[in-house]
Protein backbone atom coordinates (compact mmCIF):
# COMPACT_ATOMS: atom_id res chain seq x y z
CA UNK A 1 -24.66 -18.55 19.86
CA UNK A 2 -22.93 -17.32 16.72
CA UNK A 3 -21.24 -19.66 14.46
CA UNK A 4 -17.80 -20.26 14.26
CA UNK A 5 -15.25 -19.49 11.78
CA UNK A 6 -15.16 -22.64 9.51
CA UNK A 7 -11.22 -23.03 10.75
CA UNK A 8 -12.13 -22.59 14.30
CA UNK A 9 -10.50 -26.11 15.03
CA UNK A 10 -7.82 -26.03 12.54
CA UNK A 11 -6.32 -22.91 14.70
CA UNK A 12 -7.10 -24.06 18.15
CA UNK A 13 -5.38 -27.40 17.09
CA UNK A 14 -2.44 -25.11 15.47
CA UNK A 15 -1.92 -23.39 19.04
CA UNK A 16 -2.39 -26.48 20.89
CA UNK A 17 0.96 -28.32 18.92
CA UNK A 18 2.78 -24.58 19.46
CA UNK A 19 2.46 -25.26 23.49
CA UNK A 20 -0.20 -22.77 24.03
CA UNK A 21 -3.13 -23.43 27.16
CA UNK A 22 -6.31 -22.54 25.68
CA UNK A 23 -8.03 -20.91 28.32
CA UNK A 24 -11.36 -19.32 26.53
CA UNK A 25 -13.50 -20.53 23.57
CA UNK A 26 -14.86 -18.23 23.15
CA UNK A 27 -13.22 -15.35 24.80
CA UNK A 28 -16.19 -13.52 26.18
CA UNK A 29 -16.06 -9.44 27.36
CA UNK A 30 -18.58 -6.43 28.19
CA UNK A 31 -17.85 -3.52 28.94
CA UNK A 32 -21.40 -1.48 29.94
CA UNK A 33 -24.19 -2.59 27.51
CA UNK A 34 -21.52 -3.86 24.85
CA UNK A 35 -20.49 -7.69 24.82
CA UNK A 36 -18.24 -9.30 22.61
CA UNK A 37 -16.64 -12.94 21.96
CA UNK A 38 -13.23 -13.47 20.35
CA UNK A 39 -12.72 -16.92 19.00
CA UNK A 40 -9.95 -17.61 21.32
CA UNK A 41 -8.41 -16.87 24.20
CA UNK A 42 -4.83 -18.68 25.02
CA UNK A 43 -2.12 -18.72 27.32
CA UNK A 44 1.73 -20.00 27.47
CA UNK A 45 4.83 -19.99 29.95
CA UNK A 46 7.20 -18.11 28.75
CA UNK A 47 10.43 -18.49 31.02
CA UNK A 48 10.17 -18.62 35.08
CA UNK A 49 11.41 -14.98 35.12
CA UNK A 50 9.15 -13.05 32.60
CA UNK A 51 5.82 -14.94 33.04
CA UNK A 52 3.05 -15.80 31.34
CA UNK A 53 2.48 -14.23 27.50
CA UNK A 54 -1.57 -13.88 26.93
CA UNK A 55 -3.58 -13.96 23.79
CA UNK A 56 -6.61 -13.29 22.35
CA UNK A 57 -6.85 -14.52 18.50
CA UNK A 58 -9.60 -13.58 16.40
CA UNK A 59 -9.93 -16.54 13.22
CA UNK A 60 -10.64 -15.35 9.79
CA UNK A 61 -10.79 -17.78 6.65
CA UNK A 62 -11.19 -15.66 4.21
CA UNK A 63 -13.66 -17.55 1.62
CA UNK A 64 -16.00 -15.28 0.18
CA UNK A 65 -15.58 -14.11 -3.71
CA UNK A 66 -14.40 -11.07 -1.93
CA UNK A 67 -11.18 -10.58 0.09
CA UNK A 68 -11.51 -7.08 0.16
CA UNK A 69 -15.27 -7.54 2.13
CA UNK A 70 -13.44 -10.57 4.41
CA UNK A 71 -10.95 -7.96 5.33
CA UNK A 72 -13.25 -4.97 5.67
CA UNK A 73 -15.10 -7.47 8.77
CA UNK A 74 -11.93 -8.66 10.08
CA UNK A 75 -10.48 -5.10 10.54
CA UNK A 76 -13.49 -3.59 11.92
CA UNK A 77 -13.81 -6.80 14.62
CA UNK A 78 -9.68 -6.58 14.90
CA UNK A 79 -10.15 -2.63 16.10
CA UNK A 80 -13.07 -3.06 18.10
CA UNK A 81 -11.87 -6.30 20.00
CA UNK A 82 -8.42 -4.44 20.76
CA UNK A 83 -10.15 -1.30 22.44
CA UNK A 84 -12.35 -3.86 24.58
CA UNK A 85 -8.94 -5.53 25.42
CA UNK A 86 -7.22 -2.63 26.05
CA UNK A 87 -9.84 -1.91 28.93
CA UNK A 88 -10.96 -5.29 30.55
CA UNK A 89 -7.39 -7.44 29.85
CA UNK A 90 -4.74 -5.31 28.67
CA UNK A 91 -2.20 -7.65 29.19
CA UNK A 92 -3.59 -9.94 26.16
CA UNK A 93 -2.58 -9.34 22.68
CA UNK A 94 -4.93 -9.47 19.98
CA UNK A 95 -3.89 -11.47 17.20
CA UNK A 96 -5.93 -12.47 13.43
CA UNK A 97 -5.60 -15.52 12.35
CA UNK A 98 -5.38 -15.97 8.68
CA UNK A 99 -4.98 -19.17 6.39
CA UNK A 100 -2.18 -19.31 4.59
CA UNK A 101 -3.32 -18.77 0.87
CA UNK A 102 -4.81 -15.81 2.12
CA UNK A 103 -1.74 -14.25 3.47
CA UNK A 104 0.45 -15.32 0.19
CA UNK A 105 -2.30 -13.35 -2.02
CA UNK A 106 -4.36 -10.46 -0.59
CA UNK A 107 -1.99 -10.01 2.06
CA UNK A 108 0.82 -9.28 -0.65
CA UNK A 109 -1.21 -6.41 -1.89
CA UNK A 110 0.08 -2.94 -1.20
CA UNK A 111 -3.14 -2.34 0.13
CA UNK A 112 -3.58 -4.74 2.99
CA UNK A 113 0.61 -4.13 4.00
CA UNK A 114 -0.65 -0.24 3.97
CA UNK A 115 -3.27 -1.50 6.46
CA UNK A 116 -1.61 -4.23 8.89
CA UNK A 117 1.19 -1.54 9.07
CA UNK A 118 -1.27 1.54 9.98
CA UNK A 119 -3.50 -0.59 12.27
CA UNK A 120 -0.40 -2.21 14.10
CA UNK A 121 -2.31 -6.19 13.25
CA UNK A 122 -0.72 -8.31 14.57
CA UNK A 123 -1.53 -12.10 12.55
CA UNK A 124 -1.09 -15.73 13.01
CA UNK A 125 -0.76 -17.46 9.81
CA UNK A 126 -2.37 -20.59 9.36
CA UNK A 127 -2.79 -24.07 7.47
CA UNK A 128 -6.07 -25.32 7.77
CA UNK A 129 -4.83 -28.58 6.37
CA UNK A 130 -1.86 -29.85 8.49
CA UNK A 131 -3.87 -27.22 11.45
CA UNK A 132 -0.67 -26.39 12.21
CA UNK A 133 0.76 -22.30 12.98
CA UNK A 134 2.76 -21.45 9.78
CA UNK A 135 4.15 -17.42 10.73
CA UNK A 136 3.45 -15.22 13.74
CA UNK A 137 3.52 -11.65 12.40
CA UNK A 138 3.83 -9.13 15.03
């Protein structure tokens, strides 16, 4: 089994307190003779007349001397998760979760804007501290 992300819990804690039904961990898809897991999969009530809004959330911390390799893996995983969930659940949005420091730094940079923007993320901010949901960024 691979490891999880070291603020696996902090997130699924974070969506718990927001109301959301975690209904996968991890979210687990093939598609022929690829398989892949995503962190999380989650689920909420939206209102009685527009349903149920489904997630799948893909947790990043971001800890290694290098941002710019953290985000290299987290955008190649991002893309290759949404094509997977495009075919086997496309009603689930893919979302990366990102701690907080991360997103006031590296995500500031012309550079990763350039890229959320081009690649249509869509993010979760996080606090792994108070493991609470600090921005949804869609």
């Amino acid at each position: 089994m691979a490891a999880r992300d070291l603020f696996h819990t902090a997130v699924r804690h974070g969506l718990e307190k927001d109301q959301w039904r975690i209904s996968s961990d991890p979210l687990e898809l093939d598609w022929e003779e690829v398989k892949v897991k995503i962190d999380l999969a989650a689920e909420r009530l939206i209102a009685a007349e527009r349903g149920e809004e489904k997630i799948a959330v893909e947790i990043k911390s971001f800890i290694s001397p290098s941002p710019v390799s953290d985000f290299h893996t987290a955008l190649g995983q991002f893309l290759n998760y949404r094509i997977m969930l495009e075919v086997k659940e496309p009603g689930r949005d893919l979302y990366l979760a990102i701690p907080i420091d991360t997103y006031e730094t590296f995500f500031q940079s012309r550079f990763a804007q350039t890229a959320v923007e081009r690649y249509q993320l869509k993010l979760i901010v996080y606090n792994p501290v108070s493991e609470e949901i600090v921005r949804w960024i869609s």
